[in-house]
PDB file of N, CA and C in Angstrom:
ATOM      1  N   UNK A   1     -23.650  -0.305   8.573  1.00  0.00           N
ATOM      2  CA  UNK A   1     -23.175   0.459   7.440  1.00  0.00           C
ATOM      3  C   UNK A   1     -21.831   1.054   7.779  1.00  0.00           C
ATOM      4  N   UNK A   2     -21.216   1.189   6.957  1.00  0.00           N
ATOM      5  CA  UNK A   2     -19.792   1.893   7.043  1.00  0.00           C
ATOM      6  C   UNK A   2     -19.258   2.861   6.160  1.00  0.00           C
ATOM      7  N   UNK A   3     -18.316   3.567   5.996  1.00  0.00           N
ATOM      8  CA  UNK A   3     -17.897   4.296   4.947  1.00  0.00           C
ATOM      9  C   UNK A   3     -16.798   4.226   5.286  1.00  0.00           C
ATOM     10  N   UNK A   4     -15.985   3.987   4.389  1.00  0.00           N
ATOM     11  CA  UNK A   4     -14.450   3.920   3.693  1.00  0.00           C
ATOM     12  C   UNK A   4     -13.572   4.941   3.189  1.00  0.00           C
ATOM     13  N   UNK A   5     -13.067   5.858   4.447  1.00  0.00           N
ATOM     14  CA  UNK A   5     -11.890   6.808   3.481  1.00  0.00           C
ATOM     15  C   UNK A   5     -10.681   6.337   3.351  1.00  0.00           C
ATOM     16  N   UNK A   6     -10.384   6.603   2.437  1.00  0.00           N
ATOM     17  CA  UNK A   6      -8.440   5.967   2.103  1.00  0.00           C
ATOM     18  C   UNK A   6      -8.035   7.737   1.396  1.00  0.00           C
ATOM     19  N   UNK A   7      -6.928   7.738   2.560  1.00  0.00           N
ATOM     20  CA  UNK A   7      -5.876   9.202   2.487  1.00  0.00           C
ATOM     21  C   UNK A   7      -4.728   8.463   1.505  1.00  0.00           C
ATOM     22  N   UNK A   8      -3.948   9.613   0.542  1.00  0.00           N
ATOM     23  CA  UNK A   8      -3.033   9.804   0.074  1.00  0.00           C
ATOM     24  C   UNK A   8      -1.937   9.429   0.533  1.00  0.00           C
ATOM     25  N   UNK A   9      -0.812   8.373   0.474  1.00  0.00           N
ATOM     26  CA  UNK A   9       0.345   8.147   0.909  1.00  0.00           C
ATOM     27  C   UNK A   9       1.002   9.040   1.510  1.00  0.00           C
ATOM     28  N   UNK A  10       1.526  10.331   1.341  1.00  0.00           N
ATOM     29  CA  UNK A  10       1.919  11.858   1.862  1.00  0.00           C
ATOM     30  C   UNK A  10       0.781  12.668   2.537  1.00  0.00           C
ATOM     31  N   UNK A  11      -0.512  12.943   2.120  1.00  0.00           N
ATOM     32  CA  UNK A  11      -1.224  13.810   2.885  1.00  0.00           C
ATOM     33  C   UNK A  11      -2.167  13.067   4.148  1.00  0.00           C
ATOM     34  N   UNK A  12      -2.465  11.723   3.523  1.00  0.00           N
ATOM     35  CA  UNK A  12      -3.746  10.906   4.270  1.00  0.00           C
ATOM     36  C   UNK A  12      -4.504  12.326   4.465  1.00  0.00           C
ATOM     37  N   UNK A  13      -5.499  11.833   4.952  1.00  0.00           N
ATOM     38  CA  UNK A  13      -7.184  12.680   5.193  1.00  0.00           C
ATOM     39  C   UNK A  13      -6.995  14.324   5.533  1.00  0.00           C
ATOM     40  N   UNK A  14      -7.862  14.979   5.336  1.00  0.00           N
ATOM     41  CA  UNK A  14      -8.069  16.297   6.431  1.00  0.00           C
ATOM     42  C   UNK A  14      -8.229  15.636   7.248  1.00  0.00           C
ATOM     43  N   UNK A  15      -8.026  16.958   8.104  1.00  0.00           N
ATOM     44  CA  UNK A  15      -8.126  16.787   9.742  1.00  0.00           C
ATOM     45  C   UNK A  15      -9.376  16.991   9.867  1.00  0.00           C
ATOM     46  N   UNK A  16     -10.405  18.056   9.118  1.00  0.00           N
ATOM     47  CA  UNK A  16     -11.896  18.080   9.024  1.00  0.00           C
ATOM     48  C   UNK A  16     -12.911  16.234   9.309  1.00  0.00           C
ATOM     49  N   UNK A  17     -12.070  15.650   8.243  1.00  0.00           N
ATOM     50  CA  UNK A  17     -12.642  13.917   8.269  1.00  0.00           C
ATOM     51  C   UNK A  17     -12.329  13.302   9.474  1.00  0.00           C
ATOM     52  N   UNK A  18     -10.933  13.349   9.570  1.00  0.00           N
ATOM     53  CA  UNK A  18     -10.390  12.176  10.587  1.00  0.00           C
ATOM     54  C   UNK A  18     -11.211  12.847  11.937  1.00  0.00           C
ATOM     55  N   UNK A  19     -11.349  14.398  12.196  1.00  0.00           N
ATOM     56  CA  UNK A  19     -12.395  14.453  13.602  1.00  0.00           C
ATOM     57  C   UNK A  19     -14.156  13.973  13.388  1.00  0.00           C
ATOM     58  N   UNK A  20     -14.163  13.793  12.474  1.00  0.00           N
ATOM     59  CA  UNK A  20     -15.587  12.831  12.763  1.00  0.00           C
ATOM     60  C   UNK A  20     -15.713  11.533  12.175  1.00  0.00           C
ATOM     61  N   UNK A  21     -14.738  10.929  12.453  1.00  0.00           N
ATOM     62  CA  UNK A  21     -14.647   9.177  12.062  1.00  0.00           C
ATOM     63  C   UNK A  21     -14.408   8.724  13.913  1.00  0.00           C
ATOM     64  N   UNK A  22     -15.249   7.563  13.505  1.00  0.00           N
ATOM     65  CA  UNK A  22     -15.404   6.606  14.580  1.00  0.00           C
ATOM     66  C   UNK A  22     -14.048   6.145  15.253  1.00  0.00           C
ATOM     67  N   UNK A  23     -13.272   5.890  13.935  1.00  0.00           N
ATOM     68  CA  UNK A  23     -12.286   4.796  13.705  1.00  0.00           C
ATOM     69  C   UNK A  23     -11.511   5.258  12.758  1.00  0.00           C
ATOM     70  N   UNK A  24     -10.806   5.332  12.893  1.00  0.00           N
ATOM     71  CA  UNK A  24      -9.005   5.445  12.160  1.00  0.00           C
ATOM     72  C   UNK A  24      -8.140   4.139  12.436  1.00  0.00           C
ATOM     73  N   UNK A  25      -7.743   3.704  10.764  1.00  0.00           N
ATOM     74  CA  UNK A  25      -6.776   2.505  11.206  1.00  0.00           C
ATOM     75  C   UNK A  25      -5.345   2.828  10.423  1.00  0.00           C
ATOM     76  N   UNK A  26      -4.540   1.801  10.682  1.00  0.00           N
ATOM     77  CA  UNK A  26      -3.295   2.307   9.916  1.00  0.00           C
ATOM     78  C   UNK A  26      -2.953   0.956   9.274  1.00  0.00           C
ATOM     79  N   UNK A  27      -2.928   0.494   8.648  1.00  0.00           N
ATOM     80  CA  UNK A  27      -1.987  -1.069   7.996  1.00  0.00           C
ATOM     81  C   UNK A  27      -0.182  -0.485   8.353  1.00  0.00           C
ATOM     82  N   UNK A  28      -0.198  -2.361   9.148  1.00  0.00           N
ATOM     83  CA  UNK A  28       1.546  -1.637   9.855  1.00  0.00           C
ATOM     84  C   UNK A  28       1.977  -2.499   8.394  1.00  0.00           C
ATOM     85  N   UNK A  29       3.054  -2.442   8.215  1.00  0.00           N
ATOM     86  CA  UNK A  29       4.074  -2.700   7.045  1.00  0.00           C
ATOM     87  C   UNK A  29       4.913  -4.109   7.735  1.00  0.00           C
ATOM     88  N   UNK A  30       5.853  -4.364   6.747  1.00  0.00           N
ATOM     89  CA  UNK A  30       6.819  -5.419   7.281  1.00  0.00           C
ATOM     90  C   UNK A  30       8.195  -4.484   7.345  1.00  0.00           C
ATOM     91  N   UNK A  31       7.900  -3.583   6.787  1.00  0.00           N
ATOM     92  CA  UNK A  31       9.320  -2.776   5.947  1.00  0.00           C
ATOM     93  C   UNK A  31       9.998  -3.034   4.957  1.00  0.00           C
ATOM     94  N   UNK A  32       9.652  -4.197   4.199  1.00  0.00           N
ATOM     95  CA  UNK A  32       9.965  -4.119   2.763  1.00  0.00           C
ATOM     96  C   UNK A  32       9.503  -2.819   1.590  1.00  0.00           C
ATOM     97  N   UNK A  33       8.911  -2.331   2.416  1.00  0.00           N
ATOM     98  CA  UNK A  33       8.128  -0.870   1.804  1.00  0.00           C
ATOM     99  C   UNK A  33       7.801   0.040   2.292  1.00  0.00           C
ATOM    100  N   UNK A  34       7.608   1.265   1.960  1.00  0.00           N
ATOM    101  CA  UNK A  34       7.776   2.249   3.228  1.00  0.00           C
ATOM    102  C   UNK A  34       6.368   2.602   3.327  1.00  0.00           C
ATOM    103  N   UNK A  35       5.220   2.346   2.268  1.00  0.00           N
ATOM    104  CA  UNK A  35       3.857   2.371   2.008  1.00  0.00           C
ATOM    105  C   UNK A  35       3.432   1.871   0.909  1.00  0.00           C
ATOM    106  N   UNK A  36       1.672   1.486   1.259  1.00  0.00           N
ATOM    107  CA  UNK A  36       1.267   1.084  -0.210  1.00  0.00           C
ATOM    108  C   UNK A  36       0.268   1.799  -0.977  1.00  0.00           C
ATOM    109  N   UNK A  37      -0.215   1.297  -2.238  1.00  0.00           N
ATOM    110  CA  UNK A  37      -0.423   2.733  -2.988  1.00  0.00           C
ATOM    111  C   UNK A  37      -2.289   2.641  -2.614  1.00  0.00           C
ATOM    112  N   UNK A  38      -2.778   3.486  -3.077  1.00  0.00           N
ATOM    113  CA  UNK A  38      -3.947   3.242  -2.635  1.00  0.00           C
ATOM    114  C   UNK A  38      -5.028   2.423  -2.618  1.00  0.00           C
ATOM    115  N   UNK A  39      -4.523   1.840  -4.030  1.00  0.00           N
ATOM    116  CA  UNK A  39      -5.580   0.657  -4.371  1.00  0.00           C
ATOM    117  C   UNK A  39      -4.909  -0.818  -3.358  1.00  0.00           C
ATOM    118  N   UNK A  40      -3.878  -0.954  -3.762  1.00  0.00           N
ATOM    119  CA  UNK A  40      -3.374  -1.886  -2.612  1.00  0.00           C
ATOM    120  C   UNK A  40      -3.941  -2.007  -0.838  1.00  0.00           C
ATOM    121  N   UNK A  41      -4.103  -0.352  -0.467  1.00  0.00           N
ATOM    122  CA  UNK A  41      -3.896  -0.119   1.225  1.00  0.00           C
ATOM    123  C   UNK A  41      -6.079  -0.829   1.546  1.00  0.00           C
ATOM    124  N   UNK A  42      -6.450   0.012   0.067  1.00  0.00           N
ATOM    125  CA  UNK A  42      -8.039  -0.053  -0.023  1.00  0.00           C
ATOM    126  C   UNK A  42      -8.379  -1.739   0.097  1.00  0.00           C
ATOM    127  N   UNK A  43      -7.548  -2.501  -0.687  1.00  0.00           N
ATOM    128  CA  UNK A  43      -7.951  -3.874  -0.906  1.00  0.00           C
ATOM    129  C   UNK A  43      -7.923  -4.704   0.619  1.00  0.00           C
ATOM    130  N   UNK A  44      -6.947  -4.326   1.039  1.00  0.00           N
ATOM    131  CA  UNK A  44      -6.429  -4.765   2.660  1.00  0.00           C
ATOM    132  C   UNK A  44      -7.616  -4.345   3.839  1.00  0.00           C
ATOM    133  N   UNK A  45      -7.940  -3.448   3.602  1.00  0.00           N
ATOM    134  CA  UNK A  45      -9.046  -2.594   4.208  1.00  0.00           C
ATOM    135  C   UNK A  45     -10.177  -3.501   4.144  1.00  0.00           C
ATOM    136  N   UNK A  46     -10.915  -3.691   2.737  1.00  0.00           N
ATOM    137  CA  UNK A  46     -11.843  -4.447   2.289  1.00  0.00           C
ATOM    138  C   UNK A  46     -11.909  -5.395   2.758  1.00  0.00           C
ATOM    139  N   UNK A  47     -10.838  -6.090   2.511  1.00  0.00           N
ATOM    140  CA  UNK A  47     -10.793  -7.837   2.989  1.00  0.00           C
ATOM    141  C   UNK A  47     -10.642  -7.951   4.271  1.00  0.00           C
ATOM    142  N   UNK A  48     -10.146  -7.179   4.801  1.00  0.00           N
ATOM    143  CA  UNK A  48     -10.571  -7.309   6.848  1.00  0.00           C
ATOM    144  C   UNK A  48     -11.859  -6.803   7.353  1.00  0.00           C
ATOM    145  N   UNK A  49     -12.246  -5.744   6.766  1.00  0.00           N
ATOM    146  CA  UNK A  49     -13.543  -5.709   6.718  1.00  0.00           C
ATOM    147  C   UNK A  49     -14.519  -6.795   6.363  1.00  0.00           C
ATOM    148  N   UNK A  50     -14.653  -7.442   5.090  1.00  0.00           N
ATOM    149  CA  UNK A  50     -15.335  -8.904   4.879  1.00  0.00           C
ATOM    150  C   UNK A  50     -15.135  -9.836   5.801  1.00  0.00           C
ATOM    151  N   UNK A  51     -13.565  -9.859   5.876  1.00  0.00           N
ATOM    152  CA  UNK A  51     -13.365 -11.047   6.864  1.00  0.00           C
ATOM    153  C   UNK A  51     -14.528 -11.121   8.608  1.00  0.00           C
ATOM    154  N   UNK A  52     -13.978  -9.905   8.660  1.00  0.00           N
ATOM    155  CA  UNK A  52     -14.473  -9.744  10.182  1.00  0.00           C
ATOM    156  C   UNK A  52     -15.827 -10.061  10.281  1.00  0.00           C
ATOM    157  N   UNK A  53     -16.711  -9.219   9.554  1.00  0.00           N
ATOM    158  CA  UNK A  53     -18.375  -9.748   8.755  1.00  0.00           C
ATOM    159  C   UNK A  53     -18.453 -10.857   9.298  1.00  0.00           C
ATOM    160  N   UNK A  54     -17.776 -11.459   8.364  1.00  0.00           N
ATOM    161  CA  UNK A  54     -18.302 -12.765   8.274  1.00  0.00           C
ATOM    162  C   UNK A  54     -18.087 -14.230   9.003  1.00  0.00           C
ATOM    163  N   UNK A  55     -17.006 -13.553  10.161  1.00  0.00           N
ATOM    164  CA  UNK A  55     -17.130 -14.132  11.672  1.00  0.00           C
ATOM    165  C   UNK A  55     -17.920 -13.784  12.628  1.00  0.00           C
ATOM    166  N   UNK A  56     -18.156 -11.979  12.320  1.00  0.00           N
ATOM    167  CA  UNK A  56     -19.221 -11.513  13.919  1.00  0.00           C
ATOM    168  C   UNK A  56     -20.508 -12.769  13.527  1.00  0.00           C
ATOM    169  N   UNK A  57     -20.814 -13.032  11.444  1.00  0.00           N
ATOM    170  CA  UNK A  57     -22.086 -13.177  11.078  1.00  0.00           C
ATOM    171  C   UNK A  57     -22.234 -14.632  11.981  1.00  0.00           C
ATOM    172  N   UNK A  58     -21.008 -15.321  11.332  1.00  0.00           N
ATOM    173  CA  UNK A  58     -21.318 -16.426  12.122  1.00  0.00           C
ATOM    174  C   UNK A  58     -21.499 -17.000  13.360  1.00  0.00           C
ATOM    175  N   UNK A  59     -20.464 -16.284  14.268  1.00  0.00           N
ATOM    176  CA  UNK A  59     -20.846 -16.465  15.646  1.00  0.00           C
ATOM    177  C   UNK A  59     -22.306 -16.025  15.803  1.00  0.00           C
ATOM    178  N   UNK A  60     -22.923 -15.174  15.444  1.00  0.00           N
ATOM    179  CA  UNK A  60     -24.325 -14.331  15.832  1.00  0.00           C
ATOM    180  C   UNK A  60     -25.232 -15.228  15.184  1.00  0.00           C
ATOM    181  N   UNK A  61     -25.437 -16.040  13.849  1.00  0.00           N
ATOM    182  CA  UNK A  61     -25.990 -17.108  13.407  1.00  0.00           C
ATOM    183  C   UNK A  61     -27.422 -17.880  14.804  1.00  0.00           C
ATOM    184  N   UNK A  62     -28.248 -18.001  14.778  1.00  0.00           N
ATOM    185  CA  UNK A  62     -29.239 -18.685  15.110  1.00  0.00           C
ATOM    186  C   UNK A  62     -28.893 -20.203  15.565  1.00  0.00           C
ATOM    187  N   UNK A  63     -28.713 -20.751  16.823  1.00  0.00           N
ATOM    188  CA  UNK A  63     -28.700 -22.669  16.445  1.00  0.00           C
ATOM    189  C   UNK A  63     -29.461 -23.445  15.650  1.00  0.00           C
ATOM    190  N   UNK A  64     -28.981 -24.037  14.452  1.00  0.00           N
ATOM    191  CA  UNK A  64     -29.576 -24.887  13.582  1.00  0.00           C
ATOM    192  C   UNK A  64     -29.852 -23.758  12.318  1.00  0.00           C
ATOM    193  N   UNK A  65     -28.954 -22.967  12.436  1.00  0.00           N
ATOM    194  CA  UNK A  65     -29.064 -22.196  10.879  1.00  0.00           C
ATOM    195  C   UNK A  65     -27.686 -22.637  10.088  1.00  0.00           C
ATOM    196  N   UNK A  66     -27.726 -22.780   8.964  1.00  0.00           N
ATOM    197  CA  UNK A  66     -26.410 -22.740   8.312  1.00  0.00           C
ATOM    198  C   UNK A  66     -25.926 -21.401   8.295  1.00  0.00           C
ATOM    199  N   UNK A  67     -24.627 -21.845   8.937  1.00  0.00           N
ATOM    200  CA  UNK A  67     -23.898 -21.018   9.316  1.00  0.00           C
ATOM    201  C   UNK A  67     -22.944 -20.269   7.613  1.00  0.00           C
ATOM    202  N   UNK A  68     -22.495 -18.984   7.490  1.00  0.00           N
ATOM    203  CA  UNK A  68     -21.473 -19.009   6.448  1.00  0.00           C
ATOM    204  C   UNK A  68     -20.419 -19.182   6.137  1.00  0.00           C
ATOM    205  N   UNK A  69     -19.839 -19.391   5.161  1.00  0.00           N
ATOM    206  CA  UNK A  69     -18.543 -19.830   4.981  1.00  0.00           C
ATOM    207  C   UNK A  69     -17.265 -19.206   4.560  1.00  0.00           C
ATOM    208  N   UNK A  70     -16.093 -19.277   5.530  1.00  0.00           N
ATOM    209  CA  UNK A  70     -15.297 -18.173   5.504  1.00  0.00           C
ATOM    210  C   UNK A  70     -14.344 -18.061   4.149  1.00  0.00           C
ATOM    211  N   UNK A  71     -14.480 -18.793   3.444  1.00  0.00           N
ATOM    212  CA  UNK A  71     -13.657 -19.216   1.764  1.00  0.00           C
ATOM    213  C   UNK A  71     -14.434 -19.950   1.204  1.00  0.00           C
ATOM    214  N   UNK A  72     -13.941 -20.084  -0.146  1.00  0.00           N
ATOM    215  CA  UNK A  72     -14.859 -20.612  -1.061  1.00  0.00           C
ATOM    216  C   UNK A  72     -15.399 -22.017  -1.157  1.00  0.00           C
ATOM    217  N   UNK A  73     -15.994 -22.608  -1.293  1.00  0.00           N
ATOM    218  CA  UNK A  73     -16.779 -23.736  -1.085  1.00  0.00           C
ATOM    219  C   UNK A  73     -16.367 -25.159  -2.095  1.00  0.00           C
ATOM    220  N   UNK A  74     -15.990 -25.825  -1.119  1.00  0.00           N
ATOM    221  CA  UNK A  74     -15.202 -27.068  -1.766  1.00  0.00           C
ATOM    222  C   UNK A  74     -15.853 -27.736  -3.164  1.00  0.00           C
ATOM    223  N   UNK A  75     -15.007 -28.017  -4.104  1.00  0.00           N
ATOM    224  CA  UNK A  75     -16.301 -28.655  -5.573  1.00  0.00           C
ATOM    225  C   UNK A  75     -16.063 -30.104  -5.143  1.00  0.00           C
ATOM    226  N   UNK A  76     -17.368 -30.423  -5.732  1.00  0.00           N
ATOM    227  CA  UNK A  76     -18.246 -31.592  -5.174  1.00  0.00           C
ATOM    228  C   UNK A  76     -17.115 -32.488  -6.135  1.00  0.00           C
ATOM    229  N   UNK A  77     -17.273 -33.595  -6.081  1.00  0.00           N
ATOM    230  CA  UNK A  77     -16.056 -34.760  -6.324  1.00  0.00           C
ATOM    231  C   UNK A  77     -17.442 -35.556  -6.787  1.00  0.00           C
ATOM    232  N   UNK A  78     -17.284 -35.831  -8.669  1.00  0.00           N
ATOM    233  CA  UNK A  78     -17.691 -36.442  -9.148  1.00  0.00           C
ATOM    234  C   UNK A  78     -17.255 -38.618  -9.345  1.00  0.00           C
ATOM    235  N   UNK A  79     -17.907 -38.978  -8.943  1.00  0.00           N
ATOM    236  CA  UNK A  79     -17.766 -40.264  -9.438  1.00  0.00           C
ATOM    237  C   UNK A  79     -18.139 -40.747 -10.783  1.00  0.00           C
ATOM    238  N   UNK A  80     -16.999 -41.545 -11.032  1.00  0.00           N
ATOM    239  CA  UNK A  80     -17.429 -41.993 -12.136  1.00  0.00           C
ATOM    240  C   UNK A  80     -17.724 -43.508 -12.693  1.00  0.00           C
TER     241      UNK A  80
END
């Protein structure tokens, strides 16, 4: 289980939160921008979060289990 705080571009978190989190991360930039807005920084968050999932899942997978799949699943190619 996890929980997800996303701080304010200018304030980010209390200091109350950030001393009882496990983990604090930062998304580095390229510098085309000096930050992103929250829904943006949240989405980035999410999707490395899923991502990661769903490599620990697979490496950890059982031998002879189908394993999961890291993108969406190829459509089947009809003959005609």
């Amino acid at each position: 289980r996890a929980l997800f705080l996303v701080g304010g571009e200018n304030s980010g978190l209390p200091e109350e939160l950030l001393a009882g989190a496990e983990l604090s991360v930062a998304i580095p930039g390229a510098g085309g921008v000096e930050s992103l807005n929250l829904a943006c920084a949240a989405s980035v968050l999410l999707w490395e979060h899923w991502r990661t999932w769903q490599r620990e899942r697979a490496v950890s997978a059982p031998a002879g289990t189908s394993r999961p799949r890291a993108g969406p699943r190829p459509k089947k190619q009809h003959r005609r």
